[in-house]
N, C-alpha and C. Protein backbone atom coordinates (compact mmCIF):
# COMPACT_ATOMS: atom_id res chain seq x y z
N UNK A 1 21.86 59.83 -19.29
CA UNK A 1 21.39 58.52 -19.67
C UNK A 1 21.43 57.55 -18.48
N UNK A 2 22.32 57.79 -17.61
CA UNK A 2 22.57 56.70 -16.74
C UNK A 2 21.10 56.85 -15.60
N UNK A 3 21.05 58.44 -15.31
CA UNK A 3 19.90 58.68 -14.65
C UNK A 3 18.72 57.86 -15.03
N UNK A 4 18.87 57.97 -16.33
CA UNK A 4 17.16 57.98 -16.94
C UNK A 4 16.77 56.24 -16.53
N UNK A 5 18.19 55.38 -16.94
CA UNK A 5 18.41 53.76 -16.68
C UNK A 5 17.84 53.75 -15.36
N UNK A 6 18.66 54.59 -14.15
CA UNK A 6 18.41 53.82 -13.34
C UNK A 6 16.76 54.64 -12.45
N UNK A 7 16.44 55.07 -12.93
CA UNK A 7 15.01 55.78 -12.42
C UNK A 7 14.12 54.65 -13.60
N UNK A 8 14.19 54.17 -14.69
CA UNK A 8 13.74 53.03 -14.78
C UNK A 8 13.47 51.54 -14.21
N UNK A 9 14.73 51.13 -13.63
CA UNK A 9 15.34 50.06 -12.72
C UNK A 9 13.99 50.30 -11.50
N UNK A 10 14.07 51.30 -11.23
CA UNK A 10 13.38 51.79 -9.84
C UNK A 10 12.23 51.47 -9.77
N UNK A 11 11.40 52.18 -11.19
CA UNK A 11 10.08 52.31 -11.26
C UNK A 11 9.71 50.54 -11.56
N UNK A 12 10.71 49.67 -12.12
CA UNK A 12 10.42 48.34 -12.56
C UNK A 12 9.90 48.01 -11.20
N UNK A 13 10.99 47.62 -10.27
CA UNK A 13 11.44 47.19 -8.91
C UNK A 13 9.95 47.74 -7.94
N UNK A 14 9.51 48.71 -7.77
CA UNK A 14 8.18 49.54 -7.48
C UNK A 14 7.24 49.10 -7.90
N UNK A 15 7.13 48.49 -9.48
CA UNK A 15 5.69 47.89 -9.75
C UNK A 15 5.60 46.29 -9.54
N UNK A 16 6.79 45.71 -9.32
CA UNK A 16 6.70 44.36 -9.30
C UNK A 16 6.34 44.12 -7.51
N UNK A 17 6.92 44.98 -7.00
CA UNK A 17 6.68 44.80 -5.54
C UNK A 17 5.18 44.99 -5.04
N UNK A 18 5.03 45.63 -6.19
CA UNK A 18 3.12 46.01 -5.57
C UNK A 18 2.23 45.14 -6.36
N UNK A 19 2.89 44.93 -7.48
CA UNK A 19 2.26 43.58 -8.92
C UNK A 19 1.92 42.28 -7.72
N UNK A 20 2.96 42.14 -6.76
CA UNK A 20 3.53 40.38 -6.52
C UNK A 20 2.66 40.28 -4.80
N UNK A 21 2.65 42.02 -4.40
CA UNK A 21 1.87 41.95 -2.71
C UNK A 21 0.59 41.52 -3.12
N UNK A 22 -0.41 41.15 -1.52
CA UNK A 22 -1.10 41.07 -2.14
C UNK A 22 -2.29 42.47 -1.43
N UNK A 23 -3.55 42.57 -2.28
CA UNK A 23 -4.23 43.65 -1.27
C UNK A 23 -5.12 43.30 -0.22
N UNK A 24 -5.32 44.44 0.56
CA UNK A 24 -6.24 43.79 1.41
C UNK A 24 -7.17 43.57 1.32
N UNK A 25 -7.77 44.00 0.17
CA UNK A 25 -9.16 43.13 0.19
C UNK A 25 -9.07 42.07 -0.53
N UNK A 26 -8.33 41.09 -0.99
CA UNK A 26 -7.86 39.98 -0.89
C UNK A 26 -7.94 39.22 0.04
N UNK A 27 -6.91 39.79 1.32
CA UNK A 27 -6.91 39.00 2.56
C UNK A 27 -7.82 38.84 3.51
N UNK A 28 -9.43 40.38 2.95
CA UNK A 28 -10.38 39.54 3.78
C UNK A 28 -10.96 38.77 3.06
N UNK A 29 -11.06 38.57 1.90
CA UNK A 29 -11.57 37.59 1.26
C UNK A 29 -11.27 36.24 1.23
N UNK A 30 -9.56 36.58 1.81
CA UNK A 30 -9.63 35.15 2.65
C UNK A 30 -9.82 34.37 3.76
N UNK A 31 -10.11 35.70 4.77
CA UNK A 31 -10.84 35.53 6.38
C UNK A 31 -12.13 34.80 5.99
N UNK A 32 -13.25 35.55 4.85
CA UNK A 32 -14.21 35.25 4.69
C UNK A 32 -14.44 33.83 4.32
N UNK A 33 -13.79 33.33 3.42
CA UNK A 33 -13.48 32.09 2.70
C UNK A 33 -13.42 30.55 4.21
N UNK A 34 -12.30 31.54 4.89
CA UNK A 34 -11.69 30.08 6.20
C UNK A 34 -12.88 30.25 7.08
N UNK A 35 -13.55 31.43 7.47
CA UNK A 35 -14.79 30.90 7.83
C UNK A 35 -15.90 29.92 7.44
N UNK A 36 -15.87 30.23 6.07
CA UNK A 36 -17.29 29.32 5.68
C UNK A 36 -16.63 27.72 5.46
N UNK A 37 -15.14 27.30 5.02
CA UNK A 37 -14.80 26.52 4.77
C UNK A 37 -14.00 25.39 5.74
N UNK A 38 -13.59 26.31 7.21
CA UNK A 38 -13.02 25.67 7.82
C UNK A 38 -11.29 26.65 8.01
N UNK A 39 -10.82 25.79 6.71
CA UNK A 39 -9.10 26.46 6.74
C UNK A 39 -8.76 26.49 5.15
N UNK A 40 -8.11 26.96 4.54
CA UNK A 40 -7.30 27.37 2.84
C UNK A 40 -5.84 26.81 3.40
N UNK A 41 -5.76 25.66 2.74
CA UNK A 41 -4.05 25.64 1.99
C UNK A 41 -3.30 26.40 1.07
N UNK A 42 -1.90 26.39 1.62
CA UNK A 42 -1.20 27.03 1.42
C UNK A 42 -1.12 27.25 -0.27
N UNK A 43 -1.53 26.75 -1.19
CA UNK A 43 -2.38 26.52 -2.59
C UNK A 43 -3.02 27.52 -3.01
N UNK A 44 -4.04 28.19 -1.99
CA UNK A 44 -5.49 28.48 -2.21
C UNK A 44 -6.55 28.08 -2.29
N UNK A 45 -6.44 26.81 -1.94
CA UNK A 45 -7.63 25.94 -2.32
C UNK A 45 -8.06 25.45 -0.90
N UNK A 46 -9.61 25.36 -1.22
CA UNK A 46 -10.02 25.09 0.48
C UNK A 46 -9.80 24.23 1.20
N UNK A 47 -10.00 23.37 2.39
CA UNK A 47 -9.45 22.13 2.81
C UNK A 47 -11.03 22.13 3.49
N UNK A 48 -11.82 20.82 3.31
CA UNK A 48 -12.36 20.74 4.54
C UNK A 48 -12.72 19.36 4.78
N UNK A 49 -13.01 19.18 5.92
CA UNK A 49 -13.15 18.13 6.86
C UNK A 49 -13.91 17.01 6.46
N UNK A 50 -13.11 15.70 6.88
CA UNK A 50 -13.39 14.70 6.23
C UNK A 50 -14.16 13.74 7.84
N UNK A 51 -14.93 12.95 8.03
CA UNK A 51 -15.30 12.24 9.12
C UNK A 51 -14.39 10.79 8.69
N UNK A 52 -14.52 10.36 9.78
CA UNK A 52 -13.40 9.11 9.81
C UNK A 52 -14.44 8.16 9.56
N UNK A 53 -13.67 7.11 8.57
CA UNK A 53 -14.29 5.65 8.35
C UNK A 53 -14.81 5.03 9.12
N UNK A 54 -15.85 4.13 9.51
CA UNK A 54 -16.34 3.40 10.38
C UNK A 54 -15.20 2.00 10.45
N UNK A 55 -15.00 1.65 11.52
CA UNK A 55 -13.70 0.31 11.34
C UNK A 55 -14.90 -0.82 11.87
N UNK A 56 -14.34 -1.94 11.73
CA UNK A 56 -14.90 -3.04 11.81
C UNK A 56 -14.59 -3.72 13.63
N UNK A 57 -15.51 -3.58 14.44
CA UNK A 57 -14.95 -4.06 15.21
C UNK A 57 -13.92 -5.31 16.00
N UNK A 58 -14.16 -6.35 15.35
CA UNK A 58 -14.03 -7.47 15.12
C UNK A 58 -12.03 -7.56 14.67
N UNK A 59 -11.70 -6.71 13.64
CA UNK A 59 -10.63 -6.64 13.60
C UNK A 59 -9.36 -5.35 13.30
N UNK A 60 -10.76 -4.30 13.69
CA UNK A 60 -9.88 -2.88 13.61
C UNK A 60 -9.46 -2.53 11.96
N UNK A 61 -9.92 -2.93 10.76
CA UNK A 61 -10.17 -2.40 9.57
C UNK A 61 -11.01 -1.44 9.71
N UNK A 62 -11.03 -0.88 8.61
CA UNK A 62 -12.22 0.21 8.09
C UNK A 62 -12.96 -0.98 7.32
N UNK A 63 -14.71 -0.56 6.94
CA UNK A 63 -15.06 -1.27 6.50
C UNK A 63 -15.01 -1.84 5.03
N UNK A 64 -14.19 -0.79 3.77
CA UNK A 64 -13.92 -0.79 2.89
C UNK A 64 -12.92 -1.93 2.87
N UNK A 65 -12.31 -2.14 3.99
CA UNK A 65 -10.67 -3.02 3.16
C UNK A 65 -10.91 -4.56 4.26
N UNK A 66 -12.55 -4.90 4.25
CA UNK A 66 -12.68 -6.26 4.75
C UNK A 66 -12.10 -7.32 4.10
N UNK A 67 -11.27 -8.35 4.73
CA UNK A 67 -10.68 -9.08 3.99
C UNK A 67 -12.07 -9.70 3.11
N UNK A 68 -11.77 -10.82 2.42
CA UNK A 68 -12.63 -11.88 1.34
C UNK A 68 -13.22 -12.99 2.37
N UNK A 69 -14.43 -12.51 2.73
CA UNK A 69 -14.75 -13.21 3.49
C UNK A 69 -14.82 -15.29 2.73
N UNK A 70 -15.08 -15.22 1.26
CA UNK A 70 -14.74 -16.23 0.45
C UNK A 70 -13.53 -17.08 0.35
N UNK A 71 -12.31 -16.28 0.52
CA UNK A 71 -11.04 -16.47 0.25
C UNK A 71 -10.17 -17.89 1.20
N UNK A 72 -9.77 -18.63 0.77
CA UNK A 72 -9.12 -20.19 1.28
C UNK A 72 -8.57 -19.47 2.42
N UNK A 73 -8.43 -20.50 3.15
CA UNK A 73 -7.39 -20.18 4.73
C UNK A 73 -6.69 -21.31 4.58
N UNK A 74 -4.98 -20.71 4.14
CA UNK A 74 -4.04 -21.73 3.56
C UNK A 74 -3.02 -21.38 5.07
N UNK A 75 -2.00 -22.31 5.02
CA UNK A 75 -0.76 -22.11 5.63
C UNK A 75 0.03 -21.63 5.07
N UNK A 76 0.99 -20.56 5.47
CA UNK A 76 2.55 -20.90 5.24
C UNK A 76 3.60 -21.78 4.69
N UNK A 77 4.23 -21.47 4.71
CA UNK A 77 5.49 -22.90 4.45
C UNK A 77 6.48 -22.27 3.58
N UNK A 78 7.58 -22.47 4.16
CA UNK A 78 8.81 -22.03 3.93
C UNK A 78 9.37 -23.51 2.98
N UNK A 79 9.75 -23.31 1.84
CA UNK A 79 10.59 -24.73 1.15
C UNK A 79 11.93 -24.24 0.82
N UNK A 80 13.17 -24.98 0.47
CA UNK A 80 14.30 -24.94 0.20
C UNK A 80 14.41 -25.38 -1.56
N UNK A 81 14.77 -24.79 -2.09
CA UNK A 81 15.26 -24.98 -3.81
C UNK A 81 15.77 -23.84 -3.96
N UNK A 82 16.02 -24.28 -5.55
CA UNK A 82 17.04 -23.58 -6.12
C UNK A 82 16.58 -22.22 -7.03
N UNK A 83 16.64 -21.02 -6.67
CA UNK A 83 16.26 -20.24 -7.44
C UNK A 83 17.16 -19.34 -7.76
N UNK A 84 17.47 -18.58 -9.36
CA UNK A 84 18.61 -18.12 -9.72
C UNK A 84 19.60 -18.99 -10.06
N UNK A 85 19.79 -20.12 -9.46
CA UNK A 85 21.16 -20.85 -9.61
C UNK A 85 21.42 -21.32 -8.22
N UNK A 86 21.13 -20.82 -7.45
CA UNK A 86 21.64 -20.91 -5.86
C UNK A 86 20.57 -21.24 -5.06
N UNK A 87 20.95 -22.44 -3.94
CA UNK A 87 20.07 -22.53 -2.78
C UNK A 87 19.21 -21.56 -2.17
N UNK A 88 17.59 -21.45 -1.90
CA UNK A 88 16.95 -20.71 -1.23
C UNK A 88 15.38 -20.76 -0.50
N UNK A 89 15.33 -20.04 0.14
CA UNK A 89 13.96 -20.29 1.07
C UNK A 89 12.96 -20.12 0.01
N UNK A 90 12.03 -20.37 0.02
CA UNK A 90 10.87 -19.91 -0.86
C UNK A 90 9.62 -20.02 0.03
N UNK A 91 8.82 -19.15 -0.10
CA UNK A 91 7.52 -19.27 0.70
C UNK A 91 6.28 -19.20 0.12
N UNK A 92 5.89 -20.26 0.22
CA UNK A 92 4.67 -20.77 -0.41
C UNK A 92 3.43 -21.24 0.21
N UNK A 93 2.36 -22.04 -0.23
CA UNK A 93 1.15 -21.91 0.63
C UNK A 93 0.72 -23.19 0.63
N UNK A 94 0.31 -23.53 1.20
CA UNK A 94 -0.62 -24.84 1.40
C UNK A 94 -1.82 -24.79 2.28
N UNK A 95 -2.41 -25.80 1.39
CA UNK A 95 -3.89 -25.62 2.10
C UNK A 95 -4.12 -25.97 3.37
N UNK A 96 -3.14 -27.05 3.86
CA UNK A 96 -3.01 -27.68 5.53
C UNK A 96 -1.63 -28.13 5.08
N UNK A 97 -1.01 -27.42 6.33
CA UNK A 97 0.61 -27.74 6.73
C UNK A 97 0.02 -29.57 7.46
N UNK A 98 0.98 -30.61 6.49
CA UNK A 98 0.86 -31.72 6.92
C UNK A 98 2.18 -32.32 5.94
N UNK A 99 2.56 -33.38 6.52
CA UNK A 99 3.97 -33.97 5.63
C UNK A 99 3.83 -34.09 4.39
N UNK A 100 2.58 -34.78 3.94
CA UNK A 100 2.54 -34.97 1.90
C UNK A 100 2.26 -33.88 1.71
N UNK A 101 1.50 -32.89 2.33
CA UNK A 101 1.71 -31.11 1.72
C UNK A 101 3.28 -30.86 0.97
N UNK A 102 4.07 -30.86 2.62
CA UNK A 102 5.08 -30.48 1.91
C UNK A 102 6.17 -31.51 1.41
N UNK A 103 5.94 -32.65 1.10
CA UNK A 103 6.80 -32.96 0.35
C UNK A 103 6.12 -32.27 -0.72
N UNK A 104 4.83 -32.75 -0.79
CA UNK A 104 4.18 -32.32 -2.36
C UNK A 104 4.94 -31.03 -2.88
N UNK A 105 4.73 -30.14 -2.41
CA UNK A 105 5.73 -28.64 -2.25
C UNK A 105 6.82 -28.99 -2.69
N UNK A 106 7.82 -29.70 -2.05
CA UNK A 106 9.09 -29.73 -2.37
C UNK A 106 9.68 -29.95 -3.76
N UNK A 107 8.39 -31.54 -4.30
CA UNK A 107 8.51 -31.85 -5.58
C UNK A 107 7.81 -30.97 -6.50
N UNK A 108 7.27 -30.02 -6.00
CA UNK A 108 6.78 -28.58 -7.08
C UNK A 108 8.10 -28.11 -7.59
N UNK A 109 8.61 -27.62 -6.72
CA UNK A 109 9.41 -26.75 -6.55
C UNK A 109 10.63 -27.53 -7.18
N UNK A 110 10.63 -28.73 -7.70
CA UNK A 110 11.96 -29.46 -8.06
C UNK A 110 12.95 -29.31 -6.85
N UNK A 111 12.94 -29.44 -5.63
CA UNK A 111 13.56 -30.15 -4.75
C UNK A 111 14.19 -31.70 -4.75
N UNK A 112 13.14 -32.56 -4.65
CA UNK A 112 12.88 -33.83 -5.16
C UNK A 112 12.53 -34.09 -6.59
N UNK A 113 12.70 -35.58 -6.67
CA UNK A 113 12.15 -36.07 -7.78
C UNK A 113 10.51 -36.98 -7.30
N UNK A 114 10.16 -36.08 -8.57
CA UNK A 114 8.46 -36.76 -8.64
C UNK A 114 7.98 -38.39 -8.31
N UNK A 115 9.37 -39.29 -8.69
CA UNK A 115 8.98 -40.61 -7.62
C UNK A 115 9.02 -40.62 -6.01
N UNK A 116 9.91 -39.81 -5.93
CA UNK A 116 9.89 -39.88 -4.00
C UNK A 116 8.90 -39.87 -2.89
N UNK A 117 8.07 -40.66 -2.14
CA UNK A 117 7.29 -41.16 -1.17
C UNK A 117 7.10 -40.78 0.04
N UNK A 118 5.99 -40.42 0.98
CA UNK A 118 6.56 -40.54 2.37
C UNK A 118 6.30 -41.85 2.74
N UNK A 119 7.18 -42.46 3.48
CA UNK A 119 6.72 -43.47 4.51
C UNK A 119 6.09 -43.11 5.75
N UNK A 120 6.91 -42.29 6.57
CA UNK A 120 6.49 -41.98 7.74
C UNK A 120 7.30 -40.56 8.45
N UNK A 121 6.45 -39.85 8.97
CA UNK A 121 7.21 -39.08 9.60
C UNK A 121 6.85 -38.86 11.26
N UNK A 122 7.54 -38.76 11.89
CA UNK A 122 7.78 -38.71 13.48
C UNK A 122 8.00 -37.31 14.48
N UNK A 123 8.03 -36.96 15.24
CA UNK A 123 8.29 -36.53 16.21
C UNK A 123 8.61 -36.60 17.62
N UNK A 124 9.89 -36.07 18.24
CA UNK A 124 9.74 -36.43 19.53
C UNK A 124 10.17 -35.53 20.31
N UNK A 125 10.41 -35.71 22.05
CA UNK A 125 10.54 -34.28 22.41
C UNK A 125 11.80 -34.78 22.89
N UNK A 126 13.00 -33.95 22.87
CA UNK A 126 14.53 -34.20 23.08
C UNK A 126 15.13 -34.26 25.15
N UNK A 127 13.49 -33.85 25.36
CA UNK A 127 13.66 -33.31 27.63
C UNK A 127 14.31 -32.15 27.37
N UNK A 128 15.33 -31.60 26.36
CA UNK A 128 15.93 -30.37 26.68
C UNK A 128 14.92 -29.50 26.34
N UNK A 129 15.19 -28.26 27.09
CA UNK A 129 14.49 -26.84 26.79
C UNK A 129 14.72 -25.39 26.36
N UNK A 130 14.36 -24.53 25.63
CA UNK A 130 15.16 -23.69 25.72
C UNK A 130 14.16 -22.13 26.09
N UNK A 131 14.92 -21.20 26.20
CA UNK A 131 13.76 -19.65 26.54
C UNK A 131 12.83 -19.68 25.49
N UNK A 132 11.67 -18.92 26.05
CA UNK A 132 11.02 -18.77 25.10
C UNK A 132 11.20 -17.30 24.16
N UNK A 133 10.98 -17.19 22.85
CA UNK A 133 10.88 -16.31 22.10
C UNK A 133 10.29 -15.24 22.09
N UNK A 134 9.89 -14.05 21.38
CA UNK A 134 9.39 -13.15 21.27
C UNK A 134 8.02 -13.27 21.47
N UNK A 135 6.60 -13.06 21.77
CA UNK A 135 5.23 -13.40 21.54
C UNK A 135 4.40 -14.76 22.71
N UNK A 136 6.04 -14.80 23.96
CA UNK A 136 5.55 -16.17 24.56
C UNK A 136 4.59 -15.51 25.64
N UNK A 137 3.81 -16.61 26.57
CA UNK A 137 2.90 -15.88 27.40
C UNK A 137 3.54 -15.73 28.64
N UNK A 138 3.08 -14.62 29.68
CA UNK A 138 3.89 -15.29 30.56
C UNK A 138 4.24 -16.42 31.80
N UNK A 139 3.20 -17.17 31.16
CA UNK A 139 3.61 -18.33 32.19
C UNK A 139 4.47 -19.42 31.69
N UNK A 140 4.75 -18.74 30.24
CA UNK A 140 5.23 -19.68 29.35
C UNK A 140 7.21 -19.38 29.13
N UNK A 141 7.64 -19.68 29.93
CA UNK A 141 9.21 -19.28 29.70
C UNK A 141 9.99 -20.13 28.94
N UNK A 142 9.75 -20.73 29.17
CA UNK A 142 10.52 -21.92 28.00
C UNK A 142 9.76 -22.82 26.98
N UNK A 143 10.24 -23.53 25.79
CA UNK A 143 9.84 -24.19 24.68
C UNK A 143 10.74 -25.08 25.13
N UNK A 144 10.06 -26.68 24.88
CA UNK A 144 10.53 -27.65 24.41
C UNK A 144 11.16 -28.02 23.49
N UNK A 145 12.25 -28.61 23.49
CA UNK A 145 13.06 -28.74 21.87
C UNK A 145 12.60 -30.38 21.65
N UNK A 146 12.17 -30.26 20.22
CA UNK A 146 11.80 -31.59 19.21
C UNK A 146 12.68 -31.64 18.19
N UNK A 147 12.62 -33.38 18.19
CA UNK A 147 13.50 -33.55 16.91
C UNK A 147 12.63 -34.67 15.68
N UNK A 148 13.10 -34.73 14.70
CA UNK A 148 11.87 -35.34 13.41
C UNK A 148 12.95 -36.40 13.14
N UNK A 149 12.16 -37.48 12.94
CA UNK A 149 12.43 -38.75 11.77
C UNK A 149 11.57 -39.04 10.16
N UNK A 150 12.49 -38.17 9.60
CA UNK A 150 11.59 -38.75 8.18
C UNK A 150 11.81 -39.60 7.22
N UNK A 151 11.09 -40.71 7.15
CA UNK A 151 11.23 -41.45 6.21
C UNK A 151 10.27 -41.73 5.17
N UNK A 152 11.32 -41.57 3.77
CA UNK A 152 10.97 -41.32 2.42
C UNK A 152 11.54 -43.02 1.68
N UNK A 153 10.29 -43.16 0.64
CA UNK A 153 11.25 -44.46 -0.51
C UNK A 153 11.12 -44.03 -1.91
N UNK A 154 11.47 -44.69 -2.75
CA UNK A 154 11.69 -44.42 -4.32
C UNK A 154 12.34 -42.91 -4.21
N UNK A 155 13.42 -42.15 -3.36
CA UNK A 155 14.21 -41.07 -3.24
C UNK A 155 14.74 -40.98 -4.48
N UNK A 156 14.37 -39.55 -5.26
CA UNK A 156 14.93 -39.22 -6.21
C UNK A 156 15.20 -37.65 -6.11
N UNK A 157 16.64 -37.51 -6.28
CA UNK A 157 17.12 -35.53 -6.31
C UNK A 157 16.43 -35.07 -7.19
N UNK A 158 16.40 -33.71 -6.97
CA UNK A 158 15.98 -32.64 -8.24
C UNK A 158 16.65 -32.72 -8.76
N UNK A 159 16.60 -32.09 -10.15
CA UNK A 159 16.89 -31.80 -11.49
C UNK A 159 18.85 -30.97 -10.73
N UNK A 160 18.63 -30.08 -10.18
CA UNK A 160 20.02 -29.82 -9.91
C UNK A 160 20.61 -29.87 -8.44
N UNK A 161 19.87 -31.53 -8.09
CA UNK A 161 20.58 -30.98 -6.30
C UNK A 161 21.34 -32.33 -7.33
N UNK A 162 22.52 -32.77 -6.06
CA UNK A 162 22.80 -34.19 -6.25
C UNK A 162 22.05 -34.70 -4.90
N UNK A 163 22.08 -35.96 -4.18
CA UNK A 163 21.74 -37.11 -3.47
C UNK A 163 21.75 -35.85 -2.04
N UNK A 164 23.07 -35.74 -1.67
CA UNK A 164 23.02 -35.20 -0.24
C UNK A 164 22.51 -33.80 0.10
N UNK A 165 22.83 -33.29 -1.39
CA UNK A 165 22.14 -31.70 -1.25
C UNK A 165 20.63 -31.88 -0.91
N UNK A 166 19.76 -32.48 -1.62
CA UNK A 166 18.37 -32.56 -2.06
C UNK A 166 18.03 -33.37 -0.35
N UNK A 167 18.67 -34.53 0.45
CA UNK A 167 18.36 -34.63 1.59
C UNK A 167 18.24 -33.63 2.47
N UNK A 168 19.11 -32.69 2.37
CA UNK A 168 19.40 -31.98 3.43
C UNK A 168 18.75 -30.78 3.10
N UNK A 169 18.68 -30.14 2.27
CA UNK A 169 16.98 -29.24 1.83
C UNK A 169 15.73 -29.93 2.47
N UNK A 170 15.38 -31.28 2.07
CA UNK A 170 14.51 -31.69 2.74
C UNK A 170 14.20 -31.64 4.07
N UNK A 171 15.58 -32.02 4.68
CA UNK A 171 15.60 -32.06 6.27
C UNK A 171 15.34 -30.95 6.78
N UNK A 172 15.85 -29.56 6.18
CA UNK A 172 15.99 -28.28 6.53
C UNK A 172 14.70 -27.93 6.76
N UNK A 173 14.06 -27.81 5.53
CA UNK A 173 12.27 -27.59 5.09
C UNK A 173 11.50 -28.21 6.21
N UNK A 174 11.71 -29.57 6.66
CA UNK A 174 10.80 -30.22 7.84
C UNK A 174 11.44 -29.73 8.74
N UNK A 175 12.71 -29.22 9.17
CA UNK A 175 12.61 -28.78 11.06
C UNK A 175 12.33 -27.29 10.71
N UNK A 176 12.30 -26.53 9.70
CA UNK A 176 11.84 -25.16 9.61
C UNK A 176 10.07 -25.00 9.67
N UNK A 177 9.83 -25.65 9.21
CA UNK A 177 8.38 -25.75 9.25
C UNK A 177 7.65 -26.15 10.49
N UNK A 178 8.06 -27.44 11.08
CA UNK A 178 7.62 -28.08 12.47
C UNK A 178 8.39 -27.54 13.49
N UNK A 179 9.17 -26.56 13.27
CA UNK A 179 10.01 -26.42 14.28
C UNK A 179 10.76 -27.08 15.81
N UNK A 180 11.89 -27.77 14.44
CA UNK A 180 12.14 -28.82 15.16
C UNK A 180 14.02 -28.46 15.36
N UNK A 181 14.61 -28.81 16.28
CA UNK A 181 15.87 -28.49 16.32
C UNK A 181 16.95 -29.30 15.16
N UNK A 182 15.92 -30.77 14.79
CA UNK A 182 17.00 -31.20 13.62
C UNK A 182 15.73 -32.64 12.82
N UNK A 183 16.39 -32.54 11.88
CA UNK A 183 15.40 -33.65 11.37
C UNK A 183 16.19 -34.78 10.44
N UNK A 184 16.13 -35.75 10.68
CA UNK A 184 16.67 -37.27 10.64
C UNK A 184 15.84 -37.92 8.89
N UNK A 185 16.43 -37.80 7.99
CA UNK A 185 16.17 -38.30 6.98
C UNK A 185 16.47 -39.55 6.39
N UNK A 186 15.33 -40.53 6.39
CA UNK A 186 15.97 -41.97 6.35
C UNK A 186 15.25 -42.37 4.84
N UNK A 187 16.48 -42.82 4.30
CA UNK A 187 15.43 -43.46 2.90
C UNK A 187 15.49 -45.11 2.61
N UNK A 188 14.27 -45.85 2.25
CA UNK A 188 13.89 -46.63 2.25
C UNK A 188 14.34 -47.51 1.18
């Protein structure tokens, strides 16, 4: 009996090995195949050659993923409020970075209160200098440091700054934006 088991075992082991190879006329049928097609993945399935997208010269897209030639050309703008519970940057858009932009912004965002005004805002250059940053040219080694005067009237906090928090978001928001080393908040 044990014979008979394992001369079974054998003959299993024998047909699965020849079940699972493959033959050769298979494998020219797959010489034949990578000729007419190029190359077969590892799948079986054919692969063939794709030509590359035409790109746009102008800005190195393909021509499928042209931006909207329709679409607004807004700014940036980084604002300070409260999201979650806690102080934070928020980045948002405006149509032209200009001071009533972003206060306007600010009082979106409940920074301020919806009476608050600009009077005036300022700039000046401090004579100090510092290196320039990542992207400068090179004749360009150093940046000028500026500082802001802003003045606001009818000043009212957001909903959850108090008085000094809600200034100093403000102040933050104008030297982050104008890039300014500090900004001077005066209320009227």
């Amino acid at each position: 009996m044990k014979k008979f088991i394992a001369m079974l075992l054998l003959a299993i082991a024998v047909l699965s090995v020849v079940g699972c190879g493959s033959s050769k006329s298979k494998s020219r049928n797959d010489e034949t195949a990578k000729e007419k097609t190029g190359e077969t993945a590892p799948d079986g399935s054919s692969v063939t050659e794709t030509t590359a997208e035409e790109t746009n010269p102008d800005n190195g897209l393909p021509l499928s993923k042209q931006p909207d030639p329709n679409a607004p050309v807004v700014d940036t703008v980084v604002v300070y409020a409260i999201v979650n519970g806690s102080m934070s940057q928020v980045m948002d858009s405006v149509d032209e970075l200009t001071e009533q932009a972003l206060l306007d912004k600010l009082i979106e965002l409940g920074t301020v209160g919806a009476s608050t005004k600009l009077v005036s805002f300022e700039t000046e250059e401090t004579g100090e200098t510092q290196p320039a940053g990542p992207g400068a040219t090179e004749g360009q080694q150093t940046t000028t440091i500026k500082k802001g005067k802003l003045v606001l009237s009818d000043f009212a906090a957001g909903e959850n700054f108090d008085d000094e928090t809600s200034k100093k978001a403000v102040a933050d928001t104008f030297a982050l934006n104008y890039e300014l080393s500090e900004c001077e908040v005066v209320i009227e």
